[in-house]
N, C-alpha and C. Protein backbone atom coordinates (compact mmCIF):
# COMPACT_ATOMS: atom_id res chain seq x y z
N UNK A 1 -8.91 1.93 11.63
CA UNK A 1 -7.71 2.32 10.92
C UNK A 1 -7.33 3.72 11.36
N UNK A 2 -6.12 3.66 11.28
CA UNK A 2 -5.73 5.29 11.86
C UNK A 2 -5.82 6.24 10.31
N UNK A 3 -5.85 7.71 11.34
CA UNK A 3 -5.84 8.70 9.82
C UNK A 3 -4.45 8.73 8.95
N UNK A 4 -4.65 8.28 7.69
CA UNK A 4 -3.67 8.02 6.74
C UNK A 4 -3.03 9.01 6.45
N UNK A 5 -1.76 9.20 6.07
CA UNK A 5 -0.64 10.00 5.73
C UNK A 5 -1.25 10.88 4.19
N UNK A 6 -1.63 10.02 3.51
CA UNK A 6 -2.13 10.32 2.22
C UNK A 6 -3.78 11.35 1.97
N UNK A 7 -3.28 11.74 2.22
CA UNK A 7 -4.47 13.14 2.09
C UNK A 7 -5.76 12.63 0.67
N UNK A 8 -6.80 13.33 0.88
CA UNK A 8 -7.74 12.91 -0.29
C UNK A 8 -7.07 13.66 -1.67
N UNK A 9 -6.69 14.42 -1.81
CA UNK A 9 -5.96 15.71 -2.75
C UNK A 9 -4.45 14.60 -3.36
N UNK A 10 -3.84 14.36 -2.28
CA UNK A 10 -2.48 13.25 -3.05
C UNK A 10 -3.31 12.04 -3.42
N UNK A 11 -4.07 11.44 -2.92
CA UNK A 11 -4.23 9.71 -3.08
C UNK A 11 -5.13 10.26 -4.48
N UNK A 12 -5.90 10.89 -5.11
CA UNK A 12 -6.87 11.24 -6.20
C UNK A 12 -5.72 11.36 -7.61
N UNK A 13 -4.97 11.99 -6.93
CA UNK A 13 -4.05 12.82 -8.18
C UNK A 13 -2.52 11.32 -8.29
N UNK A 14 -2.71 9.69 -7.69
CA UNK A 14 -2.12 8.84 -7.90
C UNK A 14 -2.99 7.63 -7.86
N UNK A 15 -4.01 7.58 -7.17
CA UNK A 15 -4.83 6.19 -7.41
C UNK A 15 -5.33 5.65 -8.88
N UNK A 16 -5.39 6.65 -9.76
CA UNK A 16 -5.63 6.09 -11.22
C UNK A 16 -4.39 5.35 -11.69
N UNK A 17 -3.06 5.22 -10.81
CA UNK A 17 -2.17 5.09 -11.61
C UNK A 17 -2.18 3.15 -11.12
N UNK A 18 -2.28 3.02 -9.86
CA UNK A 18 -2.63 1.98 -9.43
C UNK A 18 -3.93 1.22 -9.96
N UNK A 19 -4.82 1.89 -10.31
CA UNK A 19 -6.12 0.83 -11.03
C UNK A 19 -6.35 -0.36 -10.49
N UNK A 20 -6.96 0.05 -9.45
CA UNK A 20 -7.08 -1.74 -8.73
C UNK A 20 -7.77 -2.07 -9.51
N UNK A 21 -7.84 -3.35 -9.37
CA UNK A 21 -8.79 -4.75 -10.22
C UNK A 21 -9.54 -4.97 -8.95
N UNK A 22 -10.73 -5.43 -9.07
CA UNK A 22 -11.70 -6.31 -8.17
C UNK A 22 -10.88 -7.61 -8.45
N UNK A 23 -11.00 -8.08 -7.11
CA UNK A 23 -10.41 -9.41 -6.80
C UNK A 23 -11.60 -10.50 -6.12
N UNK A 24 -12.10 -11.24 -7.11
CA UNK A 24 -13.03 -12.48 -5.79
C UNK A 24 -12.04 -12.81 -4.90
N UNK A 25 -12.64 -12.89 -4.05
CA UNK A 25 -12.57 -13.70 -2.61
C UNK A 25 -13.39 -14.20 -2.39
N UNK A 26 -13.37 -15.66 -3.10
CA UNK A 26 -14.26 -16.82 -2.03
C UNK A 26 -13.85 -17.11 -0.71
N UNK A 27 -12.73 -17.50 -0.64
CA UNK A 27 -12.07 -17.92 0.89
C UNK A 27 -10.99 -16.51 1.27
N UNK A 28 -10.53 -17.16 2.45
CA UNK A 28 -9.44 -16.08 3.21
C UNK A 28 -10.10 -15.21 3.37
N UNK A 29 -9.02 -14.12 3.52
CA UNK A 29 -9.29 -12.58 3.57
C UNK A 29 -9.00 -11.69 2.01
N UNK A 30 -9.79 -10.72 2.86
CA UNK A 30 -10.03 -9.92 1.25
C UNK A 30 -8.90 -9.19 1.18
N UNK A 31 -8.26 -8.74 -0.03
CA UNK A 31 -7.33 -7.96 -0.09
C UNK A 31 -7.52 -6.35 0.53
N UNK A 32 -6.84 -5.88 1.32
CA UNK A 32 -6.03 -4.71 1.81
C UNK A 32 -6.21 -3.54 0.88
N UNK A 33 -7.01 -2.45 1.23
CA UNK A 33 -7.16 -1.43 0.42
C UNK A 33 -5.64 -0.85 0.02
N UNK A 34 -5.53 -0.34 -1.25
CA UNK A 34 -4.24 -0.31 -1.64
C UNK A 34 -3.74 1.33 -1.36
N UNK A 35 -4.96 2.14 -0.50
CA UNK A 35 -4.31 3.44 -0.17
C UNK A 35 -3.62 3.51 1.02
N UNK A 36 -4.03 2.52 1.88
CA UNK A 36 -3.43 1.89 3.37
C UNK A 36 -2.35 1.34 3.52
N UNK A 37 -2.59 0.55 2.01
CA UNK A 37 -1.22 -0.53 1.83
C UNK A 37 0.17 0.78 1.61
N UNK A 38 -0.05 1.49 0.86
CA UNK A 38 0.93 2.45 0.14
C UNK A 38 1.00 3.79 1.19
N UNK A 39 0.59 4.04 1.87
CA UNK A 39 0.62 4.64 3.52
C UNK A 39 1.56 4.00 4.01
N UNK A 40 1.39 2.50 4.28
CA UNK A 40 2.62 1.87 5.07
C UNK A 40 3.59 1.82 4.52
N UNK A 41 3.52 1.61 2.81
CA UNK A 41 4.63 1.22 2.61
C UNK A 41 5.84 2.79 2.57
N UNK A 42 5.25 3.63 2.26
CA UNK A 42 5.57 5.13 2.68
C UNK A 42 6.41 4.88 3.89
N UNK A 43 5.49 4.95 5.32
CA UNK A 43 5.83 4.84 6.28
C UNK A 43 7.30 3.80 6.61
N UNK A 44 7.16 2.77 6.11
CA UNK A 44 8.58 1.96 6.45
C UNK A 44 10.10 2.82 5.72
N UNK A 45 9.70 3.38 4.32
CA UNK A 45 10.62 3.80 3.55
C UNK A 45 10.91 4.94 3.89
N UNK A 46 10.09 6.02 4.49
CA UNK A 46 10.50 7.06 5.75
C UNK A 46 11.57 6.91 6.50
N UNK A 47 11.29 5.88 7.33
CA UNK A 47 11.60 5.68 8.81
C UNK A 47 12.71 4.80 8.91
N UNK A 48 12.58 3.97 7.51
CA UNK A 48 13.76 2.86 7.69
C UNK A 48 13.64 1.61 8.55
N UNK A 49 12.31 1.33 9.05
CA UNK A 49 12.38 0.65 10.34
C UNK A 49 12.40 -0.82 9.13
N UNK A 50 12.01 -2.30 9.65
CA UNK A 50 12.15 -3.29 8.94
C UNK A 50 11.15 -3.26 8.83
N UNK A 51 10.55 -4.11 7.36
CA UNK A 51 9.08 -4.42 7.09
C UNK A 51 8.62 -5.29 7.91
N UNK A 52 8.89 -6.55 8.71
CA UNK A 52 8.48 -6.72 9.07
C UNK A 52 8.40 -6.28 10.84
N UNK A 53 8.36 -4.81 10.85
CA UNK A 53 8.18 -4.40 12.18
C UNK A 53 7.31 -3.75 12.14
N UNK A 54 6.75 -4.07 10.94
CA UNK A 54 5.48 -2.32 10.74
C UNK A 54 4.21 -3.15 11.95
N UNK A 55 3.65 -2.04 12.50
CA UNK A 55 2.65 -2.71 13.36
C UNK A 55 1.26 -3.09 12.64
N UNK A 56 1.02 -3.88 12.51
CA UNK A 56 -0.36 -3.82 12.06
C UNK A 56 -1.51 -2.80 12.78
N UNK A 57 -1.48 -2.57 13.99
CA UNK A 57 -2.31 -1.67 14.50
C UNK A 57 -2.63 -0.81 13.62
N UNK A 58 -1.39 -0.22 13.10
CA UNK A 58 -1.90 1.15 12.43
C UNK A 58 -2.30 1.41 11.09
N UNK A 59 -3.12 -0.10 10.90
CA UNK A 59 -4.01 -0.03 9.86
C UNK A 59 -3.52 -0.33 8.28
N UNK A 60 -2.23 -0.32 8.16
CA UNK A 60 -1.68 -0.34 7.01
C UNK A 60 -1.32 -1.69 6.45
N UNK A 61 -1.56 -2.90 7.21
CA UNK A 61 -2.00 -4.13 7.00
C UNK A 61 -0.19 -4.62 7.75
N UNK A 62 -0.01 -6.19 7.30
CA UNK A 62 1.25 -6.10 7.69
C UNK A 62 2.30 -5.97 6.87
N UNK A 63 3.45 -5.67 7.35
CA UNK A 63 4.94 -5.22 6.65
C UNK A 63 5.06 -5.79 5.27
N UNK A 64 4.73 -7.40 5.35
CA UNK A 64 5.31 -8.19 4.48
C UNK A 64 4.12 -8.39 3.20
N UNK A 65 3.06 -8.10 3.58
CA UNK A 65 1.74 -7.86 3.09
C UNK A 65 2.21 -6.40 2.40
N UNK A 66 2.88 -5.40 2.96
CA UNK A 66 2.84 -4.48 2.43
C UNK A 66 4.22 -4.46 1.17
N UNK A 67 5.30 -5.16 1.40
CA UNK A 67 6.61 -5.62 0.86
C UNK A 67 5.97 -5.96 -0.20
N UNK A 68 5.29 -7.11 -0.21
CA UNK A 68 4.81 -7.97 -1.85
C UNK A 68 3.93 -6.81 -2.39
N UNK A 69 3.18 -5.90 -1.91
CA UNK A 69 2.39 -5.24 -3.16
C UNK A 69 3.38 -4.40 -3.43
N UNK A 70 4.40 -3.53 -2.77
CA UNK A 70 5.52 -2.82 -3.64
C UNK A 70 5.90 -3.40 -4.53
N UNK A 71 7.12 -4.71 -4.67
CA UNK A 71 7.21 -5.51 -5.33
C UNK A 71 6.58 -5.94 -6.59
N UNK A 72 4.97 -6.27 -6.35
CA UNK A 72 4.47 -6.32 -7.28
C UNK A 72 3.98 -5.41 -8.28
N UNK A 73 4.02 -4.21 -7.60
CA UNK A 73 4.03 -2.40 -8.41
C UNK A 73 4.87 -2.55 -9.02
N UNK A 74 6.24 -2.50 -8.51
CA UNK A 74 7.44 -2.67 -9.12
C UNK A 74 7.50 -3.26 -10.69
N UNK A 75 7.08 -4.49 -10.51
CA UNK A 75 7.15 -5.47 -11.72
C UNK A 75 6.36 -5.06 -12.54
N UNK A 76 4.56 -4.67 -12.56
CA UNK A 76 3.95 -3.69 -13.05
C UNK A 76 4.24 -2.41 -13.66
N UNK A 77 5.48 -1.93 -12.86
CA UNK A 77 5.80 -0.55 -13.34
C UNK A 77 4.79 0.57 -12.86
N UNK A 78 3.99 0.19 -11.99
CA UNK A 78 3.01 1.63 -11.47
C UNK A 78 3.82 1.97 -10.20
N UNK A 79 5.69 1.84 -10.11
CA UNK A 79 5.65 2.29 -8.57
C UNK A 79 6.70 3.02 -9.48
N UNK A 80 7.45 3.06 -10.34
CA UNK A 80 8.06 4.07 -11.43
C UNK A 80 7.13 5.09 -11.61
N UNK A 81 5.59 4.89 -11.92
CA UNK A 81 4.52 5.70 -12.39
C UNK A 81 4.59 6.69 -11.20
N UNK A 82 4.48 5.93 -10.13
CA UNK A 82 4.57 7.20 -8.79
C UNK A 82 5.61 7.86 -8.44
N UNK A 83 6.16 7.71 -9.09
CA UNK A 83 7.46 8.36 -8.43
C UNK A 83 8.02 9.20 -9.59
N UNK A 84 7.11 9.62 -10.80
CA UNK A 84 7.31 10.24 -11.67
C UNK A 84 6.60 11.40 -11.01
């Protein structure tokens, strides 16, 4: 993974607001750390580019992978929380 946008000092002083849940994973893949996820999703909303152009290379999983957990913040209300 590349070095994240999100410094240890910002991601500390907002990751309580997110509260991941442990998720089983019997099958598939495991869910996408959500400081990577929110790096990218940063990154697209920067830049403007399309979600689904984000590269996966750079660690932040893919675009649309990253689209649904905004979304689902959204509906949650922890992406209001961040942006307070």
């Amino acid at each position: 993974m590349s070095s994240l946008p999100l410094d240890d000092a910002i991601w500390s002083r907002v990751s309580w607001i997110l509260n991941p849940e442990p998720r089983a994973t019997l099958f598939g893949r495991k869910p996408l750390d959500d400081r990577a996820v929110l790096a990218g999703i940063l990154l697209v909303l920067e830049t403007g580019m399309p979600w689904e152009r984000l590269p996966v290379a750079l660690g932040f999983g893919a675009g649309m992978t990253c689209l649904r957990r905004l979304r689902r913040w959204q509906r949650e209300g922890k992406w209001a929380a961040l942006r307070d």
